[in-house]
N, C-alpha and C. Protein backbone atom coordinates (compact mmCIF):
# COMPACT_ATOMS: atom_id res chain seq x y z
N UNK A 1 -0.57 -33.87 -16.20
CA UNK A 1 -1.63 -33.15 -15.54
C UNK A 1 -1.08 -32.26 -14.42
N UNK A 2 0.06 -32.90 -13.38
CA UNK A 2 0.72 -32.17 -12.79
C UNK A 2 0.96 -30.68 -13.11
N UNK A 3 2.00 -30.94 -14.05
CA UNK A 3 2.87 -29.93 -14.83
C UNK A 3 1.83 -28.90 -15.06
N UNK A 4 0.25 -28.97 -16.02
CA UNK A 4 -0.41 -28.07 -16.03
C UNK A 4 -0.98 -27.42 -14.88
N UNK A 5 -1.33 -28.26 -13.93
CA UNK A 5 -1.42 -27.57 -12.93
C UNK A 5 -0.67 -26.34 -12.06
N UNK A 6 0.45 -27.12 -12.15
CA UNK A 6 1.66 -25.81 -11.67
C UNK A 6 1.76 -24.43 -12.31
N UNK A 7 1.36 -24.87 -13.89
CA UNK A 7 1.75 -23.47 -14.79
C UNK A 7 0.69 -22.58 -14.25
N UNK A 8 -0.79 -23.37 -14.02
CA UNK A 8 -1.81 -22.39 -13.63
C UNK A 8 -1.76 -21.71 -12.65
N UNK A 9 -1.43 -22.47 -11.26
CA UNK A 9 -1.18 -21.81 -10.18
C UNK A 9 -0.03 -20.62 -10.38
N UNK A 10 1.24 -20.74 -10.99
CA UNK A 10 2.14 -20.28 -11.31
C UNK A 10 1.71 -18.48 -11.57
N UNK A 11 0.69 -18.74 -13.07
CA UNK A 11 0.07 -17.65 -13.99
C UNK A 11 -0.51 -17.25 -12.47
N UNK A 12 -1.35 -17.65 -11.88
CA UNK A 12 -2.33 -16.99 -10.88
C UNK A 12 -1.91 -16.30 -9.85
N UNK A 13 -0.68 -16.78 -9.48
CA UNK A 13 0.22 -15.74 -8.65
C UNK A 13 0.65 -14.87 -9.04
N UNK A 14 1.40 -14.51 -10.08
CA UNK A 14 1.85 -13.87 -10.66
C UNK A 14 0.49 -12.10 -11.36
N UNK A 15 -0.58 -13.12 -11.30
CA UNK A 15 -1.32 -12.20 -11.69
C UNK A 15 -1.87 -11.47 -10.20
N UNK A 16 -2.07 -12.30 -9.38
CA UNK A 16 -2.56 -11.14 -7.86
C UNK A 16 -1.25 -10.58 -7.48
N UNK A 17 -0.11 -11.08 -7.70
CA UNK A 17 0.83 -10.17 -7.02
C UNK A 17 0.91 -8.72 -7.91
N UNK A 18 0.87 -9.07 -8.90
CA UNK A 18 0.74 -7.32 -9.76
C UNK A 18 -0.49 -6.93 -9.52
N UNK A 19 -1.43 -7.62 -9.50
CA UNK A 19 -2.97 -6.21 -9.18
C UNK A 19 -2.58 -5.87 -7.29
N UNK A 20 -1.80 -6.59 -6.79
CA UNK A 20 -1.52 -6.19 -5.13
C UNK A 20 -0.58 -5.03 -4.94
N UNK A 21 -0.09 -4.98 -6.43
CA UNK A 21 1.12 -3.39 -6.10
C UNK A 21 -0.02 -2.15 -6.26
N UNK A 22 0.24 -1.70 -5.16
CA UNK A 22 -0.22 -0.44 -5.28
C UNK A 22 0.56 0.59 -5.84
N UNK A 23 -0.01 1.28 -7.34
CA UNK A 23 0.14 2.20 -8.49
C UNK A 23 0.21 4.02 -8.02
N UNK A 24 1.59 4.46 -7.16
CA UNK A 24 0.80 5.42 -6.80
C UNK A 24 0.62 6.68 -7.30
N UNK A 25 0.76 6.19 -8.99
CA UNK A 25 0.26 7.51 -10.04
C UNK A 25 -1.16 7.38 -10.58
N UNK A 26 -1.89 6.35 -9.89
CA UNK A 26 -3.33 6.80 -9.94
C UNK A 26 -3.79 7.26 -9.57
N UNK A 27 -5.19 7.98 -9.32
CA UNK A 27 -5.53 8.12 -8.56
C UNK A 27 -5.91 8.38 -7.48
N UNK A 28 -6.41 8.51 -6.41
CA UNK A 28 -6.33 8.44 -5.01
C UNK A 28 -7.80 7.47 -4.40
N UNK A 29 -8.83 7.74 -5.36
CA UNK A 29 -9.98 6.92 -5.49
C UNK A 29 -9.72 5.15 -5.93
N UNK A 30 -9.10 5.38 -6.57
CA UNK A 30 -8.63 3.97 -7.20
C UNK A 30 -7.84 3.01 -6.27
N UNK A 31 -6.44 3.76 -5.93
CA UNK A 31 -6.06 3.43 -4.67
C UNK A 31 -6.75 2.47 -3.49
N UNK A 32 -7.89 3.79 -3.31
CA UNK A 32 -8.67 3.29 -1.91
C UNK A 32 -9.66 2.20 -2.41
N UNK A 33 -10.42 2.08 -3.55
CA UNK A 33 -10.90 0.70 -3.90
C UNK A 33 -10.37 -0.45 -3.94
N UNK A 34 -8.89 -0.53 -4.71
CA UNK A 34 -7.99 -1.13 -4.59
C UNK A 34 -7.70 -1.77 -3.29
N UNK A 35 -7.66 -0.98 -2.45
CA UNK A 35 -7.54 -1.68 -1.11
C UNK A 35 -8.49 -2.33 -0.51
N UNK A 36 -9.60 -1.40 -0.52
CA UNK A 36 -10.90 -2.23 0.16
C UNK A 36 -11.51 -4.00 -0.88
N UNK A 37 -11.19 -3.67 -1.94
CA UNK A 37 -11.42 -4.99 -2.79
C UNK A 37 -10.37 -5.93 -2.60
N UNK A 38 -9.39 -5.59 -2.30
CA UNK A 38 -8.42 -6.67 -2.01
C UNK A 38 -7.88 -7.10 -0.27
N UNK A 39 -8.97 -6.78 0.38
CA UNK A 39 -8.80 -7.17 1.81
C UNK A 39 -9.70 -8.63 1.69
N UNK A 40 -9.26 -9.70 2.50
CA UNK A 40 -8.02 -10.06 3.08
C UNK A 40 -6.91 -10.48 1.88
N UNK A 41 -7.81 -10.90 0.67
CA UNK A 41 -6.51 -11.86 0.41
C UNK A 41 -6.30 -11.12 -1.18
N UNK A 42 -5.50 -11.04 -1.80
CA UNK A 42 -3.97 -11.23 -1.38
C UNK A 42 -3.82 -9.82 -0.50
N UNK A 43 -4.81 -8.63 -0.73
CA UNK A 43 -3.88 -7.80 -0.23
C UNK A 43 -3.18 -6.11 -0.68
N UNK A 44 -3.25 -5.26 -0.19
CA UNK A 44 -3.02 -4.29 -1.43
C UNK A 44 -1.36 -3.82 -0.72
N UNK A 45 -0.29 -3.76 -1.38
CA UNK A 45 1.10 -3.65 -0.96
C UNK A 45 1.77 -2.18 -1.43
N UNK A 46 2.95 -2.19 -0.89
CA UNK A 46 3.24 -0.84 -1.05
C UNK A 46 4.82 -1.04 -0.58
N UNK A 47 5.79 -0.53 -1.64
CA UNK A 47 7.12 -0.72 -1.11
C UNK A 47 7.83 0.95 -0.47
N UNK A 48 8.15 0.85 0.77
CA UNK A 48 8.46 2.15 1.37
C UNK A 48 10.15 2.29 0.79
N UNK A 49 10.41 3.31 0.46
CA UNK A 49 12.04 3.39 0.00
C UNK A 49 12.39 2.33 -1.06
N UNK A 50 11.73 1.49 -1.66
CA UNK A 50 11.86 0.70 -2.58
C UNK A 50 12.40 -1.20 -1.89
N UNK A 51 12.29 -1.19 -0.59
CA UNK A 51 12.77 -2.59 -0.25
C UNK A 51 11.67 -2.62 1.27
N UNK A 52 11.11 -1.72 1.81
CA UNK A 52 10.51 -2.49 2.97
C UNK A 52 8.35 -2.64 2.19
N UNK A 53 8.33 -4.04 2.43
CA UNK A 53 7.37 -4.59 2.26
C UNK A 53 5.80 -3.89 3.58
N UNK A 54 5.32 -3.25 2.58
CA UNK A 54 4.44 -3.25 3.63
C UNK A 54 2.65 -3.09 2.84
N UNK A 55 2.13 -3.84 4.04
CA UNK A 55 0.61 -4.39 3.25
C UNK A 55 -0.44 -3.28 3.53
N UNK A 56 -1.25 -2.52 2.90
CA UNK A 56 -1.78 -1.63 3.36
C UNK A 56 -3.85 -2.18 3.83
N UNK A 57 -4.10 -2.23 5.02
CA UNK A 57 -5.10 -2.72 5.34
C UNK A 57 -6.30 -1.84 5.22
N UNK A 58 -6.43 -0.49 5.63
CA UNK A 58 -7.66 0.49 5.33
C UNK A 58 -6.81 1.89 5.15
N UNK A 59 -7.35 2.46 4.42
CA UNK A 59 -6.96 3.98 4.04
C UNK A 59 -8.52 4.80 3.45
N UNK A 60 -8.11 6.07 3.20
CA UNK A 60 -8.85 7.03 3.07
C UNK A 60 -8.38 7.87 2.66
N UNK A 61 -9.22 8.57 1.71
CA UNK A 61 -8.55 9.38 0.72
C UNK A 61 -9.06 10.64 0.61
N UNK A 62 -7.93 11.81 0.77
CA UNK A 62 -8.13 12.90 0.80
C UNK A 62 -7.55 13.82 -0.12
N UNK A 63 -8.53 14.78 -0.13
CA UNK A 63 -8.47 16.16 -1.29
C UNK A 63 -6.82 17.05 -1.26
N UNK A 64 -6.16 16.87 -0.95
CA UNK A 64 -5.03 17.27 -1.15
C UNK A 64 -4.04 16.46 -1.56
N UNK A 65 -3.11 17.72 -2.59
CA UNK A 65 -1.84 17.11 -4.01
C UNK A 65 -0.40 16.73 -3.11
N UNK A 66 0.27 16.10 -3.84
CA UNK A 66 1.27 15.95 -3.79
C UNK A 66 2.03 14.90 -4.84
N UNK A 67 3.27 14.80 -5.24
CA UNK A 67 4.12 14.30 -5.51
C UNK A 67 3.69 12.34 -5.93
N UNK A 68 3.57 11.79 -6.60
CA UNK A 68 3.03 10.48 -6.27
C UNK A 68 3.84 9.47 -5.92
N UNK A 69 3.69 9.33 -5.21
CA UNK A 69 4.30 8.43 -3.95
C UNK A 69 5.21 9.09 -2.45
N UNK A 70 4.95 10.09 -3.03
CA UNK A 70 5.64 10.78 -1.86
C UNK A 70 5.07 11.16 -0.45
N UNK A 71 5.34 10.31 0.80
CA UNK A 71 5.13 11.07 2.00
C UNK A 71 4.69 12.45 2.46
N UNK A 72 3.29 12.65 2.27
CA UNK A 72 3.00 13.91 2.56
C UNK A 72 3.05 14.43 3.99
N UNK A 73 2.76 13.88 5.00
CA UNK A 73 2.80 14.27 6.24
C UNK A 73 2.80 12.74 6.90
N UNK A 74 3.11 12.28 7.85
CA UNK A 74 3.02 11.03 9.02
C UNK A 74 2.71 11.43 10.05
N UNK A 75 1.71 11.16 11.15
CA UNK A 75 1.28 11.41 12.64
C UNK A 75 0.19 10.70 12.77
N UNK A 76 -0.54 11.06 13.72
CA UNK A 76 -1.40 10.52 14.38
C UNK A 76 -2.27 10.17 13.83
N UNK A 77 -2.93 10.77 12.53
CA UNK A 77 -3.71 10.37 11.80
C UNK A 77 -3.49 9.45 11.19
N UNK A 78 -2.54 9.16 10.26
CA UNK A 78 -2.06 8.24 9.33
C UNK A 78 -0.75 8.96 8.60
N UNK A 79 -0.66 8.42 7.42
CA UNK A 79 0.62 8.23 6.77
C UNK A 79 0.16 8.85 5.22
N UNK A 80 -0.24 10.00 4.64
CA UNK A 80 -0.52 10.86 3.52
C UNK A 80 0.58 10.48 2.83
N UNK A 81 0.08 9.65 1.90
CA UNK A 81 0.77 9.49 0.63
C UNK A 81 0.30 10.15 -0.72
N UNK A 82 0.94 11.29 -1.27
CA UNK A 82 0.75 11.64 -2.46
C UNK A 82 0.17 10.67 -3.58
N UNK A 83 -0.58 10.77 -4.62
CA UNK A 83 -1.42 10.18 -5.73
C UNK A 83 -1.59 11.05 -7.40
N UNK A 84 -1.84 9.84 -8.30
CA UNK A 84 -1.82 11.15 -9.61
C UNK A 84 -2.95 12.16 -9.35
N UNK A 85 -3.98 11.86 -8.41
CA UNK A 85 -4.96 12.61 -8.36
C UNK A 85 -5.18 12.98 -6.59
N UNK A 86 -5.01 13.71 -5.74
CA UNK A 86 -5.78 13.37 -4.69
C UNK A 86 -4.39 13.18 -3.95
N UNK A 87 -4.66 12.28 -2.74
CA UNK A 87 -3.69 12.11 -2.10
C UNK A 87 -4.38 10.82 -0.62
N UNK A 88 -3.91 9.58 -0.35
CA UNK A 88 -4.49 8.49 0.43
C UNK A 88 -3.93 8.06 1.60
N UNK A 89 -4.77 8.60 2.88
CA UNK A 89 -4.09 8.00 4.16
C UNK A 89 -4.22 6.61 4.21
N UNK A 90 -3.29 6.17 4.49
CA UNK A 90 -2.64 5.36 5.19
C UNK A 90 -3.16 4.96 7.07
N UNK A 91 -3.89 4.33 6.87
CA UNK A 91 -4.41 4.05 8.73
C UNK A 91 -4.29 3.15 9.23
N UNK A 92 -4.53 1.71 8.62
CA UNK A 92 -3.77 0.67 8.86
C UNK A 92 -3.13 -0.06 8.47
N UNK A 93 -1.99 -0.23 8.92
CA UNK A 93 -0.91 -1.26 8.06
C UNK A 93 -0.28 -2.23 8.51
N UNK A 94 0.42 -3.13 7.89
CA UNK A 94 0.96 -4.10 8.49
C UNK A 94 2.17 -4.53 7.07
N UNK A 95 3.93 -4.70 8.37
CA UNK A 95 5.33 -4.89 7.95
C UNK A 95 5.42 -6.25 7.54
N UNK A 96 5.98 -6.76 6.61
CA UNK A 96 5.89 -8.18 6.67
C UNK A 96 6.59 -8.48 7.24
N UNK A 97 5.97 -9.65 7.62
CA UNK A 97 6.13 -11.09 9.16
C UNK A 97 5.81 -9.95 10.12
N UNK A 98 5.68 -8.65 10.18
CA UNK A 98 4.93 -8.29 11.42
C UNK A 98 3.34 -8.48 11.87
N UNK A 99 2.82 -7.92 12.90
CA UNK A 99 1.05 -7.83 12.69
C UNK A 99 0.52 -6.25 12.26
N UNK A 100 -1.08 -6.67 12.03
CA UNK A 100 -1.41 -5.71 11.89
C UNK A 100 -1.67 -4.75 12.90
N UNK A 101 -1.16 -2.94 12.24
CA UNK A 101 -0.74 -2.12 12.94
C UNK A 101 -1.61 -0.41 12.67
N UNK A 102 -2.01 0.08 13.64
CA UNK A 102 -2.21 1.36 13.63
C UNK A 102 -1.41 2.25 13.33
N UNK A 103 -1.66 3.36 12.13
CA UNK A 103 -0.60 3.78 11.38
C UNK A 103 0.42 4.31 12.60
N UNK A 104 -0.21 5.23 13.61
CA UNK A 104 0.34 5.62 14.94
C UNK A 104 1.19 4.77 15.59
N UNK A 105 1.08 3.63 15.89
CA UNK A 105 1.83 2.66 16.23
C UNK A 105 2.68 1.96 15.55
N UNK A 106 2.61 2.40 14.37
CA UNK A 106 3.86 1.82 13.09
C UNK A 106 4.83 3.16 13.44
N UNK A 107 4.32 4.19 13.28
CA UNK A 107 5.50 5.05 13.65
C UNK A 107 6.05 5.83 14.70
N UNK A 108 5.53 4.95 16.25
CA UNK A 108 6.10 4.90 16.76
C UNK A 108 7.73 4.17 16.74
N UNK A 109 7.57 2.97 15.80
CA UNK A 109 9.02 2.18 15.83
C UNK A 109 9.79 3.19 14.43
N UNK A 110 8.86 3.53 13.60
CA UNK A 110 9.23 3.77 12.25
C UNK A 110 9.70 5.05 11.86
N UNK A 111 10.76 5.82 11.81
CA UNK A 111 10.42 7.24 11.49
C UNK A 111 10.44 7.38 10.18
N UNK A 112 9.35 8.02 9.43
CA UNK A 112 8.85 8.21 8.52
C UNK A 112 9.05 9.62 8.93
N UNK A 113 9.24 10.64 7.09
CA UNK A 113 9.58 12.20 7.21
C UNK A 113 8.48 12.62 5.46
N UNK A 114 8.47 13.54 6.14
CA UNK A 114 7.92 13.81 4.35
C UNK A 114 8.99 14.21 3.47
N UNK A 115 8.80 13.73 1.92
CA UNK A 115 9.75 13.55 0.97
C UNK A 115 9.79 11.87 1.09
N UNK A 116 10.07 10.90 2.19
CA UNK A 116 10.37 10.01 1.90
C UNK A 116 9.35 9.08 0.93
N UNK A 117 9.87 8.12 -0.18
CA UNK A 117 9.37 7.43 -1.08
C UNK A 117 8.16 6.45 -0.73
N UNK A 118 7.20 6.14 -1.15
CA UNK A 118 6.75 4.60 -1.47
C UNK A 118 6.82 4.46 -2.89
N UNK A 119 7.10 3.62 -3.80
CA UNK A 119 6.73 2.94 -4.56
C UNK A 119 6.15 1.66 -5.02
């Protein structure tokens, strides 16, 4: 009974951690549902440069293209990440084992440039 138990929990992780990657050749609408449906738990994620973990808490999505996944602009507003459709700020986020952070105050520590990756 154990043993089945584990496999389930096992399957069930495995399944929120893939709907928690954020896809960023969808969409830009999708994206932002994505996020709002998965606050708090598990979470909607996003890998910057391909190794820093970061959880994306609210965004908003706006009418301008770019590249998908690509850093469209970073400042005060947020963090414009390119989409297959559209393009999704980035407003609050949070580093893992850090807290949650105002995109502004993430890059104060963070320098972020446009061109640079999320996947």
């Amino acid at each position: 009974m154990l043993k089945e138990t584990l496999d389930v929990v096992a399957i069930f992780y495995l399944r929120c951690t893939r709907v928690a990657d954020l896809d960023w050749n969808q969409p830009a609408r999708a994206l932002w549902n994505r996020v709002r449906g998965l606050i708090p738990w598990p979470g909607a994620f996003a890998y910057l440069n391909g190794r820093s973990l970061l959880k994306v808490w609210q965004a908003d999505v706006l009418a301008v293209s770019g590249r998908a996944g690509e850093i469209l602009e970073a400042g005060k507003a947020g963090i414009t990440v390119g989409c297959g459709d559209g393009a999704l700020r980035i407003v609050v986020l949070q580093q893992a084992g850090g807290r949650r952070l105002a995109a502004h105050e993430f890059l104060a520590g963070h320098k972020l440039e446009s061109g640079q990756k999320f996947e």
